[in-house]
Protein backbone atom coordinates (compact mmCIF):
# COMPACT_ATOMS: atom_id res chain seq x y z
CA UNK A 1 14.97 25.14 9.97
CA UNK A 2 16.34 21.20 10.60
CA UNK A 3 14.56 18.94 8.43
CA UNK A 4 14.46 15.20 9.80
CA UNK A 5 13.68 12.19 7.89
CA UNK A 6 13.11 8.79 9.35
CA UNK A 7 13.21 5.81 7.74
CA UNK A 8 13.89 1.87 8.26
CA UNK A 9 10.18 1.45 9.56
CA UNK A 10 7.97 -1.79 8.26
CA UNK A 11 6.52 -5.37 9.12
CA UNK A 12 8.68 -6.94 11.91
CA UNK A 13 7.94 -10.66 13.27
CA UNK A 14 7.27 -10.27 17.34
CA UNK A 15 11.00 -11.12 19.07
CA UNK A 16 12.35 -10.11 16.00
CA UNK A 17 14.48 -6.74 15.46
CA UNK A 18 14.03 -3.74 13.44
CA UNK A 19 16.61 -0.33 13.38
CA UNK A 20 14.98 3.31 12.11
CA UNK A 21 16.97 6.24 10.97
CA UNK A 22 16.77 9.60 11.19
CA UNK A 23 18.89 11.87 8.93
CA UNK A 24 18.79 15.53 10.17
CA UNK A 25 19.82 18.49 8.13
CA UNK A 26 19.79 22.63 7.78
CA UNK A 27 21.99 22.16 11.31
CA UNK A 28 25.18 20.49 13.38
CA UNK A 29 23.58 17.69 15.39
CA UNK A 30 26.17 19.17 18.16
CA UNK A 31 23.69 21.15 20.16
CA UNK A 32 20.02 19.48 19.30
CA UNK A 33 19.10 17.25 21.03
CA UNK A 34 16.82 14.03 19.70
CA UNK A 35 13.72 12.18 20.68
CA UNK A 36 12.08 9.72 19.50
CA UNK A 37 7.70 9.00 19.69
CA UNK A 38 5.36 7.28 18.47
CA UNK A 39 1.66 7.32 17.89
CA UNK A 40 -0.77 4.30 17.52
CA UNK A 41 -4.29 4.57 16.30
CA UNK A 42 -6.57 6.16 18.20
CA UNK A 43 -3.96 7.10 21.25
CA UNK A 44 -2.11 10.59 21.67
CA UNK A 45 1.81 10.98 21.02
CA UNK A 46 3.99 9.62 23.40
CA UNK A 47 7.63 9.35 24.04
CA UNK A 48 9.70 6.67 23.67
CA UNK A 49 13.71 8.01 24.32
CA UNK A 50 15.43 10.91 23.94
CA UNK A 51 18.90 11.59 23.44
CA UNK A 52 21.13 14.45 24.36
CA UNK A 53 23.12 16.86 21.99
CA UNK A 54 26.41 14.75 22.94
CA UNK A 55 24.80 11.65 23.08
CA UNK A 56 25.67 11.11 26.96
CA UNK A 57 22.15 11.24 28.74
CA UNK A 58 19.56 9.16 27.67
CA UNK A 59 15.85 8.27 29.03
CA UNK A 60 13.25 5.44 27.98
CA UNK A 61 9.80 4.86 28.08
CA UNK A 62 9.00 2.47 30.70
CA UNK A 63 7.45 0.57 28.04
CA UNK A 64 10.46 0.12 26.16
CA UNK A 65 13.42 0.11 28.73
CA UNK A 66 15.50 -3.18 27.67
CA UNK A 67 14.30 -3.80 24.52
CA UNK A 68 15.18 -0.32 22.69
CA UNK A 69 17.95 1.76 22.31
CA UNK A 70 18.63 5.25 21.04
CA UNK A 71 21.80 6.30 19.79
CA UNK A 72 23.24 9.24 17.62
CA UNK A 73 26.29 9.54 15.37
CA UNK A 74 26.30 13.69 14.70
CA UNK A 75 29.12 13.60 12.31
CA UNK A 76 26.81 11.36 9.87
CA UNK A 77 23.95 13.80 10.85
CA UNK A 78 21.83 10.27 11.98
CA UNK A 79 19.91 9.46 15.26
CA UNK A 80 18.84 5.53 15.47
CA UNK A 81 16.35 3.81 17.22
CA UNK A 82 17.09 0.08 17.76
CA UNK A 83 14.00 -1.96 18.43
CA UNK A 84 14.63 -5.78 19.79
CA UNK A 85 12.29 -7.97 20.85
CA UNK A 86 9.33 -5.68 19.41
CA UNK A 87 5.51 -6.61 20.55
CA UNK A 88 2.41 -6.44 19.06
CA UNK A 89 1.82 -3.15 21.51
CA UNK A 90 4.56 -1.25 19.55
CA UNK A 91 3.09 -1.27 16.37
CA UNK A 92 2.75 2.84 15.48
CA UNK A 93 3.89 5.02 13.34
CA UNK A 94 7.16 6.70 14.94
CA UNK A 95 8.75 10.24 14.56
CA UNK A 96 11.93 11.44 15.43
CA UNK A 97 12.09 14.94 16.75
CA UNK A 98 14.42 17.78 17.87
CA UNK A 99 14.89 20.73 19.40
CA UNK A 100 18.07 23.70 19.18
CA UNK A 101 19.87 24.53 22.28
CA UNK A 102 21.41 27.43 23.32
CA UNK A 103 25.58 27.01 22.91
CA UNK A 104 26.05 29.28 26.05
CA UNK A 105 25.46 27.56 29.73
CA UNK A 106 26.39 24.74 31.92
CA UNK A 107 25.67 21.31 30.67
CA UNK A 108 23.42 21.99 27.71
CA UNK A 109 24.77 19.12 25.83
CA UNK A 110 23.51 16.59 28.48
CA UNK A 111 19.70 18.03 28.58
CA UNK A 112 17.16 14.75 27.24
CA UNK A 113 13.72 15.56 27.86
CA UNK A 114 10.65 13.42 26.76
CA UNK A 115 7.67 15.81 26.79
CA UNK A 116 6.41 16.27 23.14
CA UNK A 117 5.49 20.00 23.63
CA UNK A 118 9.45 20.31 24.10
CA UNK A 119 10.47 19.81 20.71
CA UNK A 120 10.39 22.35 17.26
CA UNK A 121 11.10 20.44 14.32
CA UNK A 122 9.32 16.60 13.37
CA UNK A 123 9.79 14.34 10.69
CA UNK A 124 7.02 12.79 9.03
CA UNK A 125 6.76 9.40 10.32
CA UNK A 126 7.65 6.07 9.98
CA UNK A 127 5.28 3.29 10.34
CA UNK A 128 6.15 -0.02 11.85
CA UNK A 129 4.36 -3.38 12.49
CA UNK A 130 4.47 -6.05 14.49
CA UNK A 131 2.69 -9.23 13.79
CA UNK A 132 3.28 -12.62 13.32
């Protein structure tokens, strides 16, 4: 199975900037694609972005569209979440996530999909806070 690791999580001032990692292994990042969520006290698990196998397609959170960005570098086996700007309203512990995809069809390197239920393997969190 893919084993994912986040890290690069912590206390960020608000308007500030912060970067997390996630180092996949067991599998080729070429066809799994990458999400990122996150998970505050007391709230369910939500999506933030999600990335596709060849790093073309990407979708945000509403919450988050400007101020984040996803990205994905397969040959160093690392997805990144770049956080600008963060607000008191992001602090949560975040997971990165993925999911295999088949290597036969049309397009299966450009599917990004944001529902939680979607994805297989998780890492184990990252938490990151914003205060002043």
């Amino acid at each position: 199975q893919l084993q994912l690791v986040e890290s690069g999580g912590g206390l960020v001032q608000p308007g500030g900037s912060l970067r997390l990692s996630c180092a996949v292994s067991g599998f080729t990042l070429d066809y799994v694609a990458i999400g990122w969520f996150r998970q505050a006290p007391g709230k369910e698990r939500e999506g933030v972005s999600c990335i596709s196998s060849s790093g073309g397609s990407t979708k945000y959170a509403d919450s988050v569209k400007g101020r984040f960005t996803i990205s994905r570098d397969n040959a160093k086996k690392t997805a990144y979440l770049q956080m600008n700007s963060p607000k008191p309203e992001d602090t949560a512990v975040y997971y990165c996530a993925a999911f295999r995809l088949p290597h036969t069809g049309i397009n299966v390197q450009a599917m990004c999909v944001m529902p939680p239920d979607r994805y297989e393997y998780w890492g184990q969190g990252t938490q990151v806070t914003v205060s002043s």
